[in-house]
PDB file of N, CA and C in Angstrom:
ATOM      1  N   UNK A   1      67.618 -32.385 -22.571  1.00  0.00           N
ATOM      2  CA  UNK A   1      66.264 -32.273 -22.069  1.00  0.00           C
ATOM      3  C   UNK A   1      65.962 -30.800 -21.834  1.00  0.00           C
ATOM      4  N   UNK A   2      65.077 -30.551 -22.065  1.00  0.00           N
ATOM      5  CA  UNK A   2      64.509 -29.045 -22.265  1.00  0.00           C
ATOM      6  C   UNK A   2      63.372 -28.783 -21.120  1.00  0.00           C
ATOM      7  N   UNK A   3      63.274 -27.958 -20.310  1.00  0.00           N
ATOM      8  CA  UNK A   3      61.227 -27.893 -19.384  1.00  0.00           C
ATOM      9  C   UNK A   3      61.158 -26.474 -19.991  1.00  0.00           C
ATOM     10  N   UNK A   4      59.847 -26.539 -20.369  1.00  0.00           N
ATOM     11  CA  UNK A   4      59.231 -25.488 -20.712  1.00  0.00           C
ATOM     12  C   UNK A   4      58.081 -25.007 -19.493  1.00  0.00           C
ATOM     13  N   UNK A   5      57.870 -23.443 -19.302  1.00  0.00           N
ATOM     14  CA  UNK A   5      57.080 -23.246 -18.830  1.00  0.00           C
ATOM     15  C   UNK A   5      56.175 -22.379 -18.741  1.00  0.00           C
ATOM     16  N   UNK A   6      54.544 -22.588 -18.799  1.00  0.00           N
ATOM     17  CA  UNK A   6      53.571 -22.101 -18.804  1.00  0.00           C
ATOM     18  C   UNK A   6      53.215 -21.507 -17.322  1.00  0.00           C
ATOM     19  N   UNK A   7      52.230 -20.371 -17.619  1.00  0.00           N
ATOM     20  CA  UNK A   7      51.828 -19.471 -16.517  1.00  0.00           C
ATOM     21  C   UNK A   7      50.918 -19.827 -16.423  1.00  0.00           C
ATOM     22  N   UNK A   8      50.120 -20.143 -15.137  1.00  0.00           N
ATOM     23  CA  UNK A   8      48.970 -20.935 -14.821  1.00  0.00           C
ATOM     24  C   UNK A   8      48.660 -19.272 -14.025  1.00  0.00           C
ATOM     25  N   UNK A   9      46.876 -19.305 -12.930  1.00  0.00           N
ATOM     26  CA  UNK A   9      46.390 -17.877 -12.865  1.00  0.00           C
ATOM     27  C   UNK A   9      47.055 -18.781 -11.011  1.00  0.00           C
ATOM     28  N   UNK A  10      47.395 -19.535 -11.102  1.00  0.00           N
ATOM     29  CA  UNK A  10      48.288 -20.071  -9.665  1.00  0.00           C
ATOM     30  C   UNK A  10      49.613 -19.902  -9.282  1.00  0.00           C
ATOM     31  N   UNK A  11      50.100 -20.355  -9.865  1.00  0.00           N
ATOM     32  CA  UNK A  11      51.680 -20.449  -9.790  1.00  0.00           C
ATOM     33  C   UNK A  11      52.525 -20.930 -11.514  1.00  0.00           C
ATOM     34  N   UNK A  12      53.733 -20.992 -11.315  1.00  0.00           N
ATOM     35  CA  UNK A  12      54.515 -21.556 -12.450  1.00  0.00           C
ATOM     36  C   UNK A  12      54.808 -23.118 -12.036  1.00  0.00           C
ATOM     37  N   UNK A  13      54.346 -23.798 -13.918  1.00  0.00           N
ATOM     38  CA  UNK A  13      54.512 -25.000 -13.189  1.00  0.00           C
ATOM     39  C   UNK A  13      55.223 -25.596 -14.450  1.00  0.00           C
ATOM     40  N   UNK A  14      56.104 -26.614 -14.659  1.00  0.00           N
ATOM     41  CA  UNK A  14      56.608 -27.379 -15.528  1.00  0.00           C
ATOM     42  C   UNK A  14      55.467 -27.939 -16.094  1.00  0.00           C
ATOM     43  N   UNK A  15      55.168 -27.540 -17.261  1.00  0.00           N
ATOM     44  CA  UNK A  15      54.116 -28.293 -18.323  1.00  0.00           C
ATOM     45  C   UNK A  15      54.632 -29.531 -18.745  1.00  0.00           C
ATOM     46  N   UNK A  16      55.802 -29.083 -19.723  1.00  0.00           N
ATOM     47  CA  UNK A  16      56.238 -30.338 -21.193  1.00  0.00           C
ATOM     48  C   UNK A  16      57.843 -30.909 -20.746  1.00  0.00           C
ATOM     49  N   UNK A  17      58.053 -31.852 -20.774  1.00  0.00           N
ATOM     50  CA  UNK A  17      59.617 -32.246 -20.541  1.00  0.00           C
ATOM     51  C   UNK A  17      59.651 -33.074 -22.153  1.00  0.00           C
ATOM     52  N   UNK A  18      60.711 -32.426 -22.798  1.00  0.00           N
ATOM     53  CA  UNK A  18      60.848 -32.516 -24.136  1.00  0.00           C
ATOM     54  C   UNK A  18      62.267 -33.277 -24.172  1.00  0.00           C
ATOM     55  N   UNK A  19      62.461 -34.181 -24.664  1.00  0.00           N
ATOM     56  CA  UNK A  19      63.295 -35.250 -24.618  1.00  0.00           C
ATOM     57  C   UNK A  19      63.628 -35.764 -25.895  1.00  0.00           C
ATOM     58  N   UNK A  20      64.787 -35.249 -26.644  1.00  0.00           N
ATOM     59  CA  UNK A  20      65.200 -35.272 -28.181  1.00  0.00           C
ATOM     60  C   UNK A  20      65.318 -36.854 -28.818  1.00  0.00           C
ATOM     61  N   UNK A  21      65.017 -36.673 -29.879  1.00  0.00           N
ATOM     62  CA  UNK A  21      65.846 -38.210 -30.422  1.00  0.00           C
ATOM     63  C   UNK A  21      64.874 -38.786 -31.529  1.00  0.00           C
ATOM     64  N   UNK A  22      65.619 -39.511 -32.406  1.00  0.00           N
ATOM     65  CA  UNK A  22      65.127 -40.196 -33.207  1.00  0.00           C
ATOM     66  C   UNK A  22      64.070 -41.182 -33.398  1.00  0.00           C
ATOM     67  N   UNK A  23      63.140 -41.636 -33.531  1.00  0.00           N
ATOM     68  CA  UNK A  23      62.275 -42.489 -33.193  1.00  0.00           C
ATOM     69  C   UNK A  23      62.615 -44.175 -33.382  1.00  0.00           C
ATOM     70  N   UNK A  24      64.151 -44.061 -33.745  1.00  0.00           N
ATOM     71  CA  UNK A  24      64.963 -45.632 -34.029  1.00  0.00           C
ATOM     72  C   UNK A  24      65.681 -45.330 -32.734  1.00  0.00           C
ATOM     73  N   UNK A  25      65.380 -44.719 -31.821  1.00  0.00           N
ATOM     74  CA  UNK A  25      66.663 -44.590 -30.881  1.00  0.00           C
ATOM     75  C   UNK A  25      66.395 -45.985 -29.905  1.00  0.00           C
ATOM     76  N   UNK A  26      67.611 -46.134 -29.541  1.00  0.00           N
ATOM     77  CA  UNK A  26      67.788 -47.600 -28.764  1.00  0.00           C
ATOM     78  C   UNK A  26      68.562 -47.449 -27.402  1.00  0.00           C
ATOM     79  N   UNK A  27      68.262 -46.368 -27.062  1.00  0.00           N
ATOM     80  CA  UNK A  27      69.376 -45.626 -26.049  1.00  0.00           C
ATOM     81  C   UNK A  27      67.987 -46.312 -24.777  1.00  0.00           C
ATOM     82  N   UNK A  28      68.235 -45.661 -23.460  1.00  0.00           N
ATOM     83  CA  UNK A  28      67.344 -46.176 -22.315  1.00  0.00           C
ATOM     84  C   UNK A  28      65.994 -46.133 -22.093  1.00  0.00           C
ATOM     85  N   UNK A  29      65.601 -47.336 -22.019  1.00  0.00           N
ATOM     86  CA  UNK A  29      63.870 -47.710 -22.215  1.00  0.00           C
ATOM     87  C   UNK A  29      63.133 -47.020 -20.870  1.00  0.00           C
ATOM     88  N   UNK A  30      63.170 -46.371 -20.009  1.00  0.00           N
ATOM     89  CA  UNK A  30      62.449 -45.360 -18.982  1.00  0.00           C
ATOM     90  C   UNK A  30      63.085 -44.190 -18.807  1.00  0.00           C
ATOM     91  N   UNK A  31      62.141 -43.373 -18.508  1.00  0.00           N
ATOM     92  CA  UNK A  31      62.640 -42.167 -18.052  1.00  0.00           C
ATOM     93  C   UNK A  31      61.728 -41.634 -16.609  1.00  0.00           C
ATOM     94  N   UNK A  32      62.630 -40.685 -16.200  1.00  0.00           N
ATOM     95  CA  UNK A  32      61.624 -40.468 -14.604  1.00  0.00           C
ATOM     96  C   UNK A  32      61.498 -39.058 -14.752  1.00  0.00           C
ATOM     97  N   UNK A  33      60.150 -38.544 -14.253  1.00  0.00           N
ATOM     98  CA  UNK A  33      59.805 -37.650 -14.276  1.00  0.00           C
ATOM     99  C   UNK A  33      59.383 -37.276 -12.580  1.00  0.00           C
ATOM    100  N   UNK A  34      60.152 -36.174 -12.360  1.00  0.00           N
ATOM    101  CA  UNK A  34      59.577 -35.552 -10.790  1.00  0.00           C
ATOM    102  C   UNK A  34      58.878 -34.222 -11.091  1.00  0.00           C
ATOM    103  N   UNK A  35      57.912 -34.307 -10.770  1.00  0.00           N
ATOM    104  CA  UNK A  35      57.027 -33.018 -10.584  1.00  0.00           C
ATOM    105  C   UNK A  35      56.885 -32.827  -8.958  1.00  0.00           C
ATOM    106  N   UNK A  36      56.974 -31.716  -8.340  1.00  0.00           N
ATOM    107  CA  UNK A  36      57.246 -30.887  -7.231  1.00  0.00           C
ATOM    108  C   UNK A  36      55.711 -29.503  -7.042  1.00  0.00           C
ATOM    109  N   UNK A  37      54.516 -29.757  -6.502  1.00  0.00           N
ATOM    110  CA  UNK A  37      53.701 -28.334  -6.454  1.00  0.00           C
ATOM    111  C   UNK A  37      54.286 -27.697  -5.267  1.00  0.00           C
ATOM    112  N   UNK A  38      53.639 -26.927  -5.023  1.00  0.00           N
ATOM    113  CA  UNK A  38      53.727 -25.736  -3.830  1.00  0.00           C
ATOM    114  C   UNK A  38      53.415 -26.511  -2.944  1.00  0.00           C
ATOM    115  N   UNK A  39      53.988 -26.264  -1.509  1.00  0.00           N
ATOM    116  CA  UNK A  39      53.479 -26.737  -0.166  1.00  0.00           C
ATOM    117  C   UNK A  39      52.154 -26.538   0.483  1.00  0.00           C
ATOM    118  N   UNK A  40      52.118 -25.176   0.011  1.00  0.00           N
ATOM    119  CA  UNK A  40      50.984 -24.080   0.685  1.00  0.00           C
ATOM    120  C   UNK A  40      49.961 -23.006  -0.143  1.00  0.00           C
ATOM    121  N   UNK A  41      48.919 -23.202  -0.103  1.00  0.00           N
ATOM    122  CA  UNK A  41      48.516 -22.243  -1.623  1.00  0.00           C
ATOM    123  C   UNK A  41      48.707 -20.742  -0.801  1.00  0.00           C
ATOM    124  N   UNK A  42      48.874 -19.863  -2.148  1.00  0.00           N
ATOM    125  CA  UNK A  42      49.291 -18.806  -1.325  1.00  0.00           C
ATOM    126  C   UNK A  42      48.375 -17.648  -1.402  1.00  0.00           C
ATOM    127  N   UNK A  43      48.958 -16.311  -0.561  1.00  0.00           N
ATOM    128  CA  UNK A  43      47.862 -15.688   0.347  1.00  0.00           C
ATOM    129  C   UNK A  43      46.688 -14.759  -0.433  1.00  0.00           C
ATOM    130  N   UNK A  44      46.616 -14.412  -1.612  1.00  0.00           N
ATOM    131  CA  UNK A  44      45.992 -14.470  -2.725  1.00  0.00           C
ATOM    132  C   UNK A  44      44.485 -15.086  -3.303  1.00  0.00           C
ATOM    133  N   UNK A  45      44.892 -16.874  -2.767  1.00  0.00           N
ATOM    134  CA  UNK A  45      43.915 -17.623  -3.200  1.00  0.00           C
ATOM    135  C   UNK A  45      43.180 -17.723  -2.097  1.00  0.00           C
ATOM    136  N   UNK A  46      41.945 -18.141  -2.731  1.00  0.00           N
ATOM    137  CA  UNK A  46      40.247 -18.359  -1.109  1.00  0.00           C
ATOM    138  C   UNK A  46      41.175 -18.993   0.043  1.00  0.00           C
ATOM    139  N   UNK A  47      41.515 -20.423  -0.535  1.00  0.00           N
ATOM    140  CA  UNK A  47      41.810 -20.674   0.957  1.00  0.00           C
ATOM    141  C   UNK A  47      43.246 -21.007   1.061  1.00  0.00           C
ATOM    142  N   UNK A  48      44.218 -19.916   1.245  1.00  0.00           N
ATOM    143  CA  UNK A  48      44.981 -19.575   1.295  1.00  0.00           C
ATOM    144  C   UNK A  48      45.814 -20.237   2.635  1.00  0.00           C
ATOM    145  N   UNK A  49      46.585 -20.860   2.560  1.00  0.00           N
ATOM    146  CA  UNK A  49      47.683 -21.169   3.318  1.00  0.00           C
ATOM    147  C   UNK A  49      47.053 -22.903   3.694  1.00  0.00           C
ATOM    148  N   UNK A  50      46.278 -23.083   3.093  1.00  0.00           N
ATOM    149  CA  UNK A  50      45.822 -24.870   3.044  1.00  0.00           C
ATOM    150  C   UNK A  50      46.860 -25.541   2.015  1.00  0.00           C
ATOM    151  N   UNK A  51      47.027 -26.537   2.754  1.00  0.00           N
ATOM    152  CA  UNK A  51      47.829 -27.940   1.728  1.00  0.00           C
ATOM    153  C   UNK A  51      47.842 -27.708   0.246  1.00  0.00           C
ATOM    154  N   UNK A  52      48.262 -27.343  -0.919  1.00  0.00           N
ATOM    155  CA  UNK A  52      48.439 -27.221  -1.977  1.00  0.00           C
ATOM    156  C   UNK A  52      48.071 -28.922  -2.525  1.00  0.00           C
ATOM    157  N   UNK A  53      47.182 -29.275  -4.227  1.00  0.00           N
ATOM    158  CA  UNK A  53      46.980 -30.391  -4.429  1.00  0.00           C
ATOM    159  C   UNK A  53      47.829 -30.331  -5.901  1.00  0.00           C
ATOM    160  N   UNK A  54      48.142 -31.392  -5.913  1.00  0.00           N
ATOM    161  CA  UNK A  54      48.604 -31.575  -7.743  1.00  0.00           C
ATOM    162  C   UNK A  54      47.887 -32.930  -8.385  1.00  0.00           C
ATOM    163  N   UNK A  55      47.224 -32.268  -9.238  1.00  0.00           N
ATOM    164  CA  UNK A  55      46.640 -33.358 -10.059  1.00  0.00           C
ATOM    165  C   UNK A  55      47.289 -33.561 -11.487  1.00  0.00           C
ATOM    166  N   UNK A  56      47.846 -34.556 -11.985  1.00  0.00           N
ATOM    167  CA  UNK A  56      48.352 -34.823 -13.057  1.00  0.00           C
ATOM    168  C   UNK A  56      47.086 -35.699 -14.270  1.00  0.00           C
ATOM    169  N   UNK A  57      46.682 -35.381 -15.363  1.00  0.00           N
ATOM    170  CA  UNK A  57      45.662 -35.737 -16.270  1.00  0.00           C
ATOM    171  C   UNK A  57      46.398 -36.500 -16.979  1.00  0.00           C
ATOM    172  N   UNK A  58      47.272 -36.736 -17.805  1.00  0.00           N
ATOM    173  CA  UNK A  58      47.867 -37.186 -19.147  1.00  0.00           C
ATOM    174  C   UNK A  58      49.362 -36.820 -18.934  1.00  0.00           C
ATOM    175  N   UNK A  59      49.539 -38.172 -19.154  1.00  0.00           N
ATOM    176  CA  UNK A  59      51.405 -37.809 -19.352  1.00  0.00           C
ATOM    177  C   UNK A  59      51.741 -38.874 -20.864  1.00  0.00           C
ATOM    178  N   UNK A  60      51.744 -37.502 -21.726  1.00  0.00           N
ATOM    179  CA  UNK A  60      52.317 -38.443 -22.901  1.00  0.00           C
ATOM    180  C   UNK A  60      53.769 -38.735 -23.501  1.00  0.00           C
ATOM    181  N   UNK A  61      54.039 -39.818 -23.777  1.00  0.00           N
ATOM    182  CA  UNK A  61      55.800 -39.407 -24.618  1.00  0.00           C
ATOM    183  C   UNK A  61      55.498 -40.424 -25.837  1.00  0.00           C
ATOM    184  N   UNK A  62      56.414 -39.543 -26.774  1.00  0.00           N
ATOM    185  CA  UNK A  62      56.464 -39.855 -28.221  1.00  0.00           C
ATOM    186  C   UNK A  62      57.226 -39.558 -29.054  1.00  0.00           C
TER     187      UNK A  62
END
């Protein structure tokens, strides 16, 4: 398993979790994914030191 990562104008965040294999593979039918944001946005941003949010759009595997 590979994480790649992109620079957001926020923080660094795990984009892609890349997960090898054949498309006949018969190996384990789930996989778990933990994503982790920041606690606190930091001192930089408007409102700085408020609850950090993570919104997830699309999670694809293929």
């Amino acid at each position: 398993m590979k994480a790649f990562y992109k620079y957001s104008l926020y923080f660094f965040v795990p984009l892609i979790l890349v997960w090898g294999g054949s498309y006949f593979f018969s190996g384990p039918k789930e996989l778990k994914v933990i994503v982790e944001n920041v606690q606190k946005l930091p001192k930089w941003h408007p409102s700085a030191g408020e609850d950090a949010w993570l919104f997830v759009d699309e999670v694809l595997f293929w």
